[in-house]
C-alpha atoms as a PDB file:
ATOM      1  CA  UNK A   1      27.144  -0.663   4.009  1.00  0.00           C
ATOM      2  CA  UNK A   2      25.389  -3.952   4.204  1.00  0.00           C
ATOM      3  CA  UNK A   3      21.590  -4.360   4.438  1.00  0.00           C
ATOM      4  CA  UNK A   4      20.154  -6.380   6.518  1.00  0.00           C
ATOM      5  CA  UNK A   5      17.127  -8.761   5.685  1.00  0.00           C
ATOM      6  CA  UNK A   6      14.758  -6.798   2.622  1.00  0.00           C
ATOM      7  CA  UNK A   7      11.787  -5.514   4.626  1.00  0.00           C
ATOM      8  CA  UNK A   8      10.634  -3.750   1.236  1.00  0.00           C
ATOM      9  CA  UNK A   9      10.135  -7.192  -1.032  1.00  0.00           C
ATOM     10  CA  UNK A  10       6.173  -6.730  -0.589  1.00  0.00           C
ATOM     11  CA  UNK A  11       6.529  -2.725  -1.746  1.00  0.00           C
ATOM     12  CA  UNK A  12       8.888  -3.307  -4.450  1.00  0.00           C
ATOM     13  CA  UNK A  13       6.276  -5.803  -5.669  1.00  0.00           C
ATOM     14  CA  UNK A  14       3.384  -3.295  -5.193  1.00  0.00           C
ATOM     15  CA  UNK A  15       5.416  -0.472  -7.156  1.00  0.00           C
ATOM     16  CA  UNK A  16       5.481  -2.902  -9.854  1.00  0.00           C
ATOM     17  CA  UNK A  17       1.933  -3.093 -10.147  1.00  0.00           C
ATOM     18  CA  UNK A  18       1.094   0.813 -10.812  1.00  0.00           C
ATOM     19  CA  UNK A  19       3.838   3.652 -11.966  1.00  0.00           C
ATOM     20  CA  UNK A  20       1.519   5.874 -10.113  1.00  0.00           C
ATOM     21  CA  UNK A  21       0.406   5.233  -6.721  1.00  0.00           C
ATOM     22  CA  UNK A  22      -2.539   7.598  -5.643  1.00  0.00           C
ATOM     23  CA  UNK A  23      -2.467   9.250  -2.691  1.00  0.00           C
ATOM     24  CA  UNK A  24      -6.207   9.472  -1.845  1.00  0.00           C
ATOM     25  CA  UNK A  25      -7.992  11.708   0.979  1.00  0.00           C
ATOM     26  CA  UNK A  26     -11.814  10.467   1.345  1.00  0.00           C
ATOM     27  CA  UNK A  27     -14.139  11.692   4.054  1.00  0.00           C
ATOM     28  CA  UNK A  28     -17.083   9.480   2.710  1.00  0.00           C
ATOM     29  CA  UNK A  29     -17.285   5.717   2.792  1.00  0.00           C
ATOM     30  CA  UNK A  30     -19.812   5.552   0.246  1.00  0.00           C
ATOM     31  CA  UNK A  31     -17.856   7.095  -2.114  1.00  0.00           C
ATOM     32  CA  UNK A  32     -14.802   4.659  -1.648  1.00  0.00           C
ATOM     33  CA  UNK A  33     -15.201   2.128  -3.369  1.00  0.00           C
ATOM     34  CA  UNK A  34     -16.837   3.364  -6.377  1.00  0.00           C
ATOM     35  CA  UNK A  35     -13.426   5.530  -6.018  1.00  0.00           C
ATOM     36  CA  UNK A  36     -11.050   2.288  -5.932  1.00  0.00           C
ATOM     37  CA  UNK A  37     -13.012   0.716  -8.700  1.00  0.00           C
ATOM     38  CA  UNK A  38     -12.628   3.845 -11.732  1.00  0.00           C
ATOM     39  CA  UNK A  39      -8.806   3.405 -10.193  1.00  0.00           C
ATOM     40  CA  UNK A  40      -8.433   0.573 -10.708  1.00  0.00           C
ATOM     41  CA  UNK A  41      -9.908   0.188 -14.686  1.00  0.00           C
ATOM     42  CA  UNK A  42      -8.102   2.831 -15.105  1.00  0.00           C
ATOM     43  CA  UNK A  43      -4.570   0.736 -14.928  1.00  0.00           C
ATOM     44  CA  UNK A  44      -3.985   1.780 -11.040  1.00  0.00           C
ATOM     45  CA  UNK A  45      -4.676  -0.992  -8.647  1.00  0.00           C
ATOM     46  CA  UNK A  46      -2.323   0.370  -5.658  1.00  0.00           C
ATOM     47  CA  UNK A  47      -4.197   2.842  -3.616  1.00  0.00           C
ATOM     48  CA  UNK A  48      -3.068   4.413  -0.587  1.00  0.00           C
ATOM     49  CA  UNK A  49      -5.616   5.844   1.485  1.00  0.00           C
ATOM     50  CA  UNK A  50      -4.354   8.718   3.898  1.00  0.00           C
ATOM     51  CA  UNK A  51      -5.734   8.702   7.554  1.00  0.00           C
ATOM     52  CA  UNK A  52      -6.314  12.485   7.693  1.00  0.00           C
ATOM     53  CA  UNK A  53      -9.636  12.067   8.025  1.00  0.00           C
ATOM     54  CA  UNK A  54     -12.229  10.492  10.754  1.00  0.00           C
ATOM     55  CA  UNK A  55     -13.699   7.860   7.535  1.00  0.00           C
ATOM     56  CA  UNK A  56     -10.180   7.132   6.457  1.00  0.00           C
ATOM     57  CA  UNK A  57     -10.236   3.620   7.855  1.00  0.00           C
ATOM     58  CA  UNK A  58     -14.245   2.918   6.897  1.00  0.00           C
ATOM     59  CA  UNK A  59     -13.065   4.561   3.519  1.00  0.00           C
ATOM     60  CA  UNK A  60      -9.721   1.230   3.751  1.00  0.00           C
ATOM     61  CA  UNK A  61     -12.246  -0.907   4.877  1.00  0.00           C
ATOM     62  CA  UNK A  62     -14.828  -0.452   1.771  1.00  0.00           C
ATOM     63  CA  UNK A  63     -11.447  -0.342  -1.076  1.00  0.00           C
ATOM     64  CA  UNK A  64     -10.562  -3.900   0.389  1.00  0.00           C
ATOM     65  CA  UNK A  65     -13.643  -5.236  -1.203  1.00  0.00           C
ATOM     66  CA  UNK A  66     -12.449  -4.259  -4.280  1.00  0.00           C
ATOM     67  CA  UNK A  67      -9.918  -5.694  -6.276  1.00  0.00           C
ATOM     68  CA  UNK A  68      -7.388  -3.122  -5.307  1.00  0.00           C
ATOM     69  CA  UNK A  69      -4.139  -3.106  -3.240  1.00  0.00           C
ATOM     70  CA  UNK A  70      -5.335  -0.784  -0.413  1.00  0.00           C
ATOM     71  CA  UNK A  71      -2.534   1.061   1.593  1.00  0.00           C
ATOM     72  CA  UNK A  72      -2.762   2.931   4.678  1.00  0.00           C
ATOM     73  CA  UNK A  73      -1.076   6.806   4.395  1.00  0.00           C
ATOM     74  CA  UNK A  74      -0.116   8.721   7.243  1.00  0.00           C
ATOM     75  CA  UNK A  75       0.303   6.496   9.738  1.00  0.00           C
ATOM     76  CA  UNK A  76       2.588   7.732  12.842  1.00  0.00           C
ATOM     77  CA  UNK A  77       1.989   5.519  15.229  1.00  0.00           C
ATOM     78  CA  UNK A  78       1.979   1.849  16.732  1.00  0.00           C
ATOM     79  CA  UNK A  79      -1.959   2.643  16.982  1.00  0.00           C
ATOM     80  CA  UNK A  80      -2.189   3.931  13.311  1.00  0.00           C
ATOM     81  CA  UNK A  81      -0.884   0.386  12.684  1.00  0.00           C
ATOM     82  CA  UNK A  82      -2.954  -1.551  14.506  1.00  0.00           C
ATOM     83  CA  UNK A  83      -6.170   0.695  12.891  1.00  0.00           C
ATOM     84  CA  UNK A  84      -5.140   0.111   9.090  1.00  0.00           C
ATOM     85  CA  UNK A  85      -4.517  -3.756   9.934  1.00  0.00           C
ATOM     86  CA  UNK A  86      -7.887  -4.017  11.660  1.00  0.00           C
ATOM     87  CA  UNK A  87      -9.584  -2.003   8.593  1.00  0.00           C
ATOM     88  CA  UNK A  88      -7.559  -4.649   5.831  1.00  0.00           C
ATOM     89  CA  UNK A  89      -4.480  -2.246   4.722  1.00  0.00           C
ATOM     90  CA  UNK A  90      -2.020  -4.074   2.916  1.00  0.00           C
ATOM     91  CA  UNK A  91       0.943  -1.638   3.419  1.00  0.00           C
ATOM     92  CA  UNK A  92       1.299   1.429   5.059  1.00  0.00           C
ATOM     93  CA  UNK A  93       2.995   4.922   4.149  1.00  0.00           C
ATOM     94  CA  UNK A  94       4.314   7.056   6.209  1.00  0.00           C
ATOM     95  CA  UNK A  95       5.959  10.411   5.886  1.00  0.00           C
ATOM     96  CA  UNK A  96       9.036   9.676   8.447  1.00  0.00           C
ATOM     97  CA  UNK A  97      10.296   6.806  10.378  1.00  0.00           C
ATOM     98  CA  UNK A  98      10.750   6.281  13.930  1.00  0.00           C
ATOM     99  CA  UNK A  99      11.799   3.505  15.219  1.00  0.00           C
ATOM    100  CA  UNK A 100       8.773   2.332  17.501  1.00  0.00           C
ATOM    101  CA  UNK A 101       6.262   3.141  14.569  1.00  0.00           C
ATOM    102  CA  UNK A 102       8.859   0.565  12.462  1.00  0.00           C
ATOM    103  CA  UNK A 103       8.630  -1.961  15.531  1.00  0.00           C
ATOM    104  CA  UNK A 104       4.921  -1.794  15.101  1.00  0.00           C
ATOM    105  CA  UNK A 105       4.649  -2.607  11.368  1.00  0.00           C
ATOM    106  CA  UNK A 106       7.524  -5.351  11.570  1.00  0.00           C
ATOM    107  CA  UNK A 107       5.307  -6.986  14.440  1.00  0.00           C
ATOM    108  CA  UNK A 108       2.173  -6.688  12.640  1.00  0.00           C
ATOM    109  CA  UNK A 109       3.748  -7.812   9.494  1.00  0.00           C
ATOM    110  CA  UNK A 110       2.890  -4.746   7.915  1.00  0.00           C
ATOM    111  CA  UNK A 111       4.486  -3.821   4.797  1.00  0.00           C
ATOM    112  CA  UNK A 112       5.812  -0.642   5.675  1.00  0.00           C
ATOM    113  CA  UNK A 113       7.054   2.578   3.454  1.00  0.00           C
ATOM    114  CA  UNK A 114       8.763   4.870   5.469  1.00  0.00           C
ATOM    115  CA  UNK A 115       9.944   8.140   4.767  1.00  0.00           C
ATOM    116  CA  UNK A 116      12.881   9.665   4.617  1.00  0.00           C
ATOM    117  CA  UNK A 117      14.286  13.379   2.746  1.00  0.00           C
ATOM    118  CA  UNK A 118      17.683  13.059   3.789  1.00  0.00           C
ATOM    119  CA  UNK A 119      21.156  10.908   3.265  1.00  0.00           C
ATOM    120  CA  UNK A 120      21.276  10.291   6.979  1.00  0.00           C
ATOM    121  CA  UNK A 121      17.800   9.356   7.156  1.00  0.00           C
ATOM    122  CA  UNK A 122      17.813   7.033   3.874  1.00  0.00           C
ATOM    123  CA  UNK A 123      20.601   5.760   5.039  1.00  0.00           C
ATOM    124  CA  UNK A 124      19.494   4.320   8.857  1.00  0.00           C
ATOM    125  CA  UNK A 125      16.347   2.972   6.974  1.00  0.00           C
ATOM    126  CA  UNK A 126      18.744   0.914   4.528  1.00  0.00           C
ATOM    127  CA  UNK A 127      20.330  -0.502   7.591  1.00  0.00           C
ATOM    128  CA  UNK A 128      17.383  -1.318   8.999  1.00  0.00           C
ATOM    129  CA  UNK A 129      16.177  -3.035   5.800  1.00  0.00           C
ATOM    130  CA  UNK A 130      14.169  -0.592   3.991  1.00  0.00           C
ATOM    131  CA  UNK A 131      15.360  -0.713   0.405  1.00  0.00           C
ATOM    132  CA  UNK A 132      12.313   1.342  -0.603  1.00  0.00           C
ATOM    133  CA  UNK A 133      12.233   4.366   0.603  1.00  0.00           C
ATOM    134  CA  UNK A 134       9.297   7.476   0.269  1.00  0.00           C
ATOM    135  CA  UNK A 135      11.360  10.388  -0.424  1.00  0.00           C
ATOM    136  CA  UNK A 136       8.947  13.082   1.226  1.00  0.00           C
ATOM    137  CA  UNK A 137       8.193  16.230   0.994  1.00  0.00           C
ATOM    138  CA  UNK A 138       9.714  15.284  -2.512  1.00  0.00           C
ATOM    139  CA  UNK A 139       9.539  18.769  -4.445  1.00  0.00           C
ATOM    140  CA  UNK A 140      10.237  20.864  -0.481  1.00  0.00           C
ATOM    141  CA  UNK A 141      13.156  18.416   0.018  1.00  0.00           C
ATOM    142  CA  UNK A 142      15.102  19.186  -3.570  1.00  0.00           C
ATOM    143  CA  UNK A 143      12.958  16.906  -5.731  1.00  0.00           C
ATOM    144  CA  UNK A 144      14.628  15.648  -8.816  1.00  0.00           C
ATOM    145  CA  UNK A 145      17.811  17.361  -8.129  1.00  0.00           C
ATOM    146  CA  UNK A 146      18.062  15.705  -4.904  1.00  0.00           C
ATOM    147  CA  UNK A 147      17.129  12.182  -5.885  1.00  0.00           C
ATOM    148  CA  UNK A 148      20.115  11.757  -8.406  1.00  0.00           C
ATOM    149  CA  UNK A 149      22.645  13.188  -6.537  1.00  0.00           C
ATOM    150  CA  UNK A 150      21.585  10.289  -3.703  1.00  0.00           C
ATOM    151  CA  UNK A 151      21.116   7.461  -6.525  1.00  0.00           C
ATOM    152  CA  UNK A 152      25.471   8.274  -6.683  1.00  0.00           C
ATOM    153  CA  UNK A 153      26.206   6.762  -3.010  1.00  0.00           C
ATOM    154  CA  UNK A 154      23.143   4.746  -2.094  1.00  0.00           C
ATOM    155  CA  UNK A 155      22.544   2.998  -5.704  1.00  0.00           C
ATOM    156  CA  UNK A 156      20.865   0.180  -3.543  1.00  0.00           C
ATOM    157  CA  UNK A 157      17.976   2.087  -2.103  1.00  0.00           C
ATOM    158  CA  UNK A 158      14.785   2.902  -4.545  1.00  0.00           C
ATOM    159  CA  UNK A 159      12.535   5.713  -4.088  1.00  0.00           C
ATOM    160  CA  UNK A 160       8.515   6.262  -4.127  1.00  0.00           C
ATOM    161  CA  UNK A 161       8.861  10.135  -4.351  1.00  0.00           C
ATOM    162  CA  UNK A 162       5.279  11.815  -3.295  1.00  0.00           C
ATOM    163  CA  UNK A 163       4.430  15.009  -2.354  1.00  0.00           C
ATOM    164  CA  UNK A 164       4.429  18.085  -5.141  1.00  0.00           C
ATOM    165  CA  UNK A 165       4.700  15.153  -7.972  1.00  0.00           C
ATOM    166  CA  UNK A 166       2.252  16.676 -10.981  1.00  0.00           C
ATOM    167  CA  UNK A 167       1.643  16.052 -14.538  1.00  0.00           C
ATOM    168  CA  UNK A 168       4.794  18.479 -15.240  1.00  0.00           C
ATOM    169  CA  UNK A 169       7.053  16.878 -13.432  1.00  0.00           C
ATOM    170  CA  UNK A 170       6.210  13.224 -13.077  1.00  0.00           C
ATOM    171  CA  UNK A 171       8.163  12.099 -16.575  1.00  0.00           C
ATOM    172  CA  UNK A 172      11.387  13.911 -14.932  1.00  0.00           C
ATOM    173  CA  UNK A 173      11.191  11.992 -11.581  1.00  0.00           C
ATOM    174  CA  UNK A 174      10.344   8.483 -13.684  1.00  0.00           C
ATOM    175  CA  UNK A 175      13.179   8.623 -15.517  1.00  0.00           C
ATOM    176  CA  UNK A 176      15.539   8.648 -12.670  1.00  0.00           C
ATOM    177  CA  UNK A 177      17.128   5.243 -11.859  1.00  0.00           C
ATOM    178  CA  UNK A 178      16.542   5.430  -8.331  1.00  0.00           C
ATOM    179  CA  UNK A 179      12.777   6.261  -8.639  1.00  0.00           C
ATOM    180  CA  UNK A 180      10.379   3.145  -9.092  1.00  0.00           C
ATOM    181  CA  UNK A 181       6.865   4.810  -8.775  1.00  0.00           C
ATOM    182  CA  UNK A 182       5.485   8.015  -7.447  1.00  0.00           C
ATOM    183  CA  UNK A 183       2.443   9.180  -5.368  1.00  0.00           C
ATOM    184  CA  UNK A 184       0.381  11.569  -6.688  1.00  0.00           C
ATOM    185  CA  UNK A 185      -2.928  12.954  -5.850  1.00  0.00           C
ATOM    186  CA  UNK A 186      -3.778  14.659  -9.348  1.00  0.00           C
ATOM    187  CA  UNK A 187      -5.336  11.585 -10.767  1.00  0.00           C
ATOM    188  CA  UNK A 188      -7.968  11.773  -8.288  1.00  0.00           C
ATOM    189  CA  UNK A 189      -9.096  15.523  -7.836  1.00  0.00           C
ATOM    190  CA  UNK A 190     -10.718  16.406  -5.347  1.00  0.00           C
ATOM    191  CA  UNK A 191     -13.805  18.210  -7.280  1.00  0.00           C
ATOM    192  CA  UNK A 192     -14.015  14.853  -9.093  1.00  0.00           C
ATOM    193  CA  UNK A 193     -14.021  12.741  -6.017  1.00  0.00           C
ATOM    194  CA  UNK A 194     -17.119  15.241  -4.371  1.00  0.00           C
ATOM    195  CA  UNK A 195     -19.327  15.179  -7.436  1.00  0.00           C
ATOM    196  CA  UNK A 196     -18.489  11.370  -8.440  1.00  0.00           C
ATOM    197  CA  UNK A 197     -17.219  12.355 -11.947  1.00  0.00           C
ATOM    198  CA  UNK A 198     -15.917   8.334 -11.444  1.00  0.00           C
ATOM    199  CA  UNK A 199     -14.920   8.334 -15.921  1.00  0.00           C
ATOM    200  CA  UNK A 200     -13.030  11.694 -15.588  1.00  0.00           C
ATOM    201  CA  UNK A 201     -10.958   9.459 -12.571  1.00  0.00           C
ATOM    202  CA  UNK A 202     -10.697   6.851 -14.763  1.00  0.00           C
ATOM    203  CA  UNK A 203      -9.326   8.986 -17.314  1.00  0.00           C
ATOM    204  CA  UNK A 204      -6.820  10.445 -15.719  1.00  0.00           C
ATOM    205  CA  UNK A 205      -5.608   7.031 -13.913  1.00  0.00           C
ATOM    206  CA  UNK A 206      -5.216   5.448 -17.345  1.00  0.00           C
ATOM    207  CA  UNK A 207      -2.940   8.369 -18.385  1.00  0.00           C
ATOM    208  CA  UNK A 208      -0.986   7.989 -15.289  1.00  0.00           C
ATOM    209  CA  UNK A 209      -1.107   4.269 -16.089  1.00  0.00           C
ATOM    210  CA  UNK A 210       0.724   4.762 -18.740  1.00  0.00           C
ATOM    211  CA  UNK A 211       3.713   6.684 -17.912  1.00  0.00           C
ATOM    212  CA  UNK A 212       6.006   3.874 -17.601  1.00  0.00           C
ATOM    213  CA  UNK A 213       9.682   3.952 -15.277  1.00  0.00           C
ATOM    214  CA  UNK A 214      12.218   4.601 -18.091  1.00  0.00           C
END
């Protein structure tokens, strides 16, 4: 199996950046950037913001003024892409693939990381291009089980694995040679987020910071 031109340099790169990648739902602008900025003095400058709610894209728009790497997450569609590259994402997550939702991100220039949860499907994306690879629902879909026994046959395809990821099981899925970063939304809680407890968030992003890809 032969790959075709690497549509993933830009993620690869980004994974680089931060082991942990957090996965971020925000329903108020103002608090966004304070957000991306505890994040990212924390040790986590790659962000991905999902679009599950109606400020998701004011929320992208706010973190690009920041010196963060702002992502959008659940994107679906061609529209979805067009939104997050209006609103100044610099990537985009989503939790499949389809093939007009890929057209759309390859025309925008989008840095795109698609997901996939099976052999067939990590496979199509690798001809495609996609050498980075979300492996989503990660813990639904087998978790670390299922990641090494695809690292056996399809050694050339890396993994962001997001999706039931946790402080119990992150150092397991790290030290997997197919796994390059994960996405987790524990360094940014929720109850944190609402009361703007921004030094507990920066807390727990510079322990997540420091788990390192073994």
């Amino acid at each position: 199996m032969t790959a075709r031109d690497d549509k993933s340099t830009a993620l690869r790169s980004f994974c680089s950046a931060g082991t942990v990648v957090p996965v971020l739902v925000v329903d108020d602008p103002e608090r966004a950037r304070p957000l991306a900025e505890a994040l990212i003095a924390g040790g986590l400058p790659v962000l991905e913001v999902t679009l599950r709610t109606g400020a998701a894209l004011d929320c992208i728009r706010a973190m690009a003024q920041s010196n963060c790497i702002v992502g959008a997450g659940t994107v679906l569609t061609a529209e979805d892409v067009e939104a997050a590259v209006a609103a100044g994402a610099q990537f985009a997550v989503s939790p499949g693939a389809t093939d007009a939702l890929l057209d759309a991100a390859e025309r925008a220039g989008l840095p795109m990381l698609p997901g996939a949860a099976t052999a067939s499907e990590v496979m199509r994306l690798y001809e495609r291009g996609y050498t980075v690879q979300k492996f989503f629902p990660a813990e639904a879909a087998g978790g670390v089980a299922a990641l090494k026994s695809l690292a056996g046959p399809l050694p050339q395809v890396s993994f962001c694995p997001t999706g039931g990821v946790s402080p119990d099981n992150v150092h397991a899925y790290l030290a997997l040679p197919n796994v390059v970063c994960v996405g987790g939304s524990w360094v940014a809680p929720a109850d944190a987020v609402e009361s703007g407890d921004w030094a507990r968030i920066e807390t727990l992003a510079r322990e997540g910071a420091a788990l390192a890809v073994v």
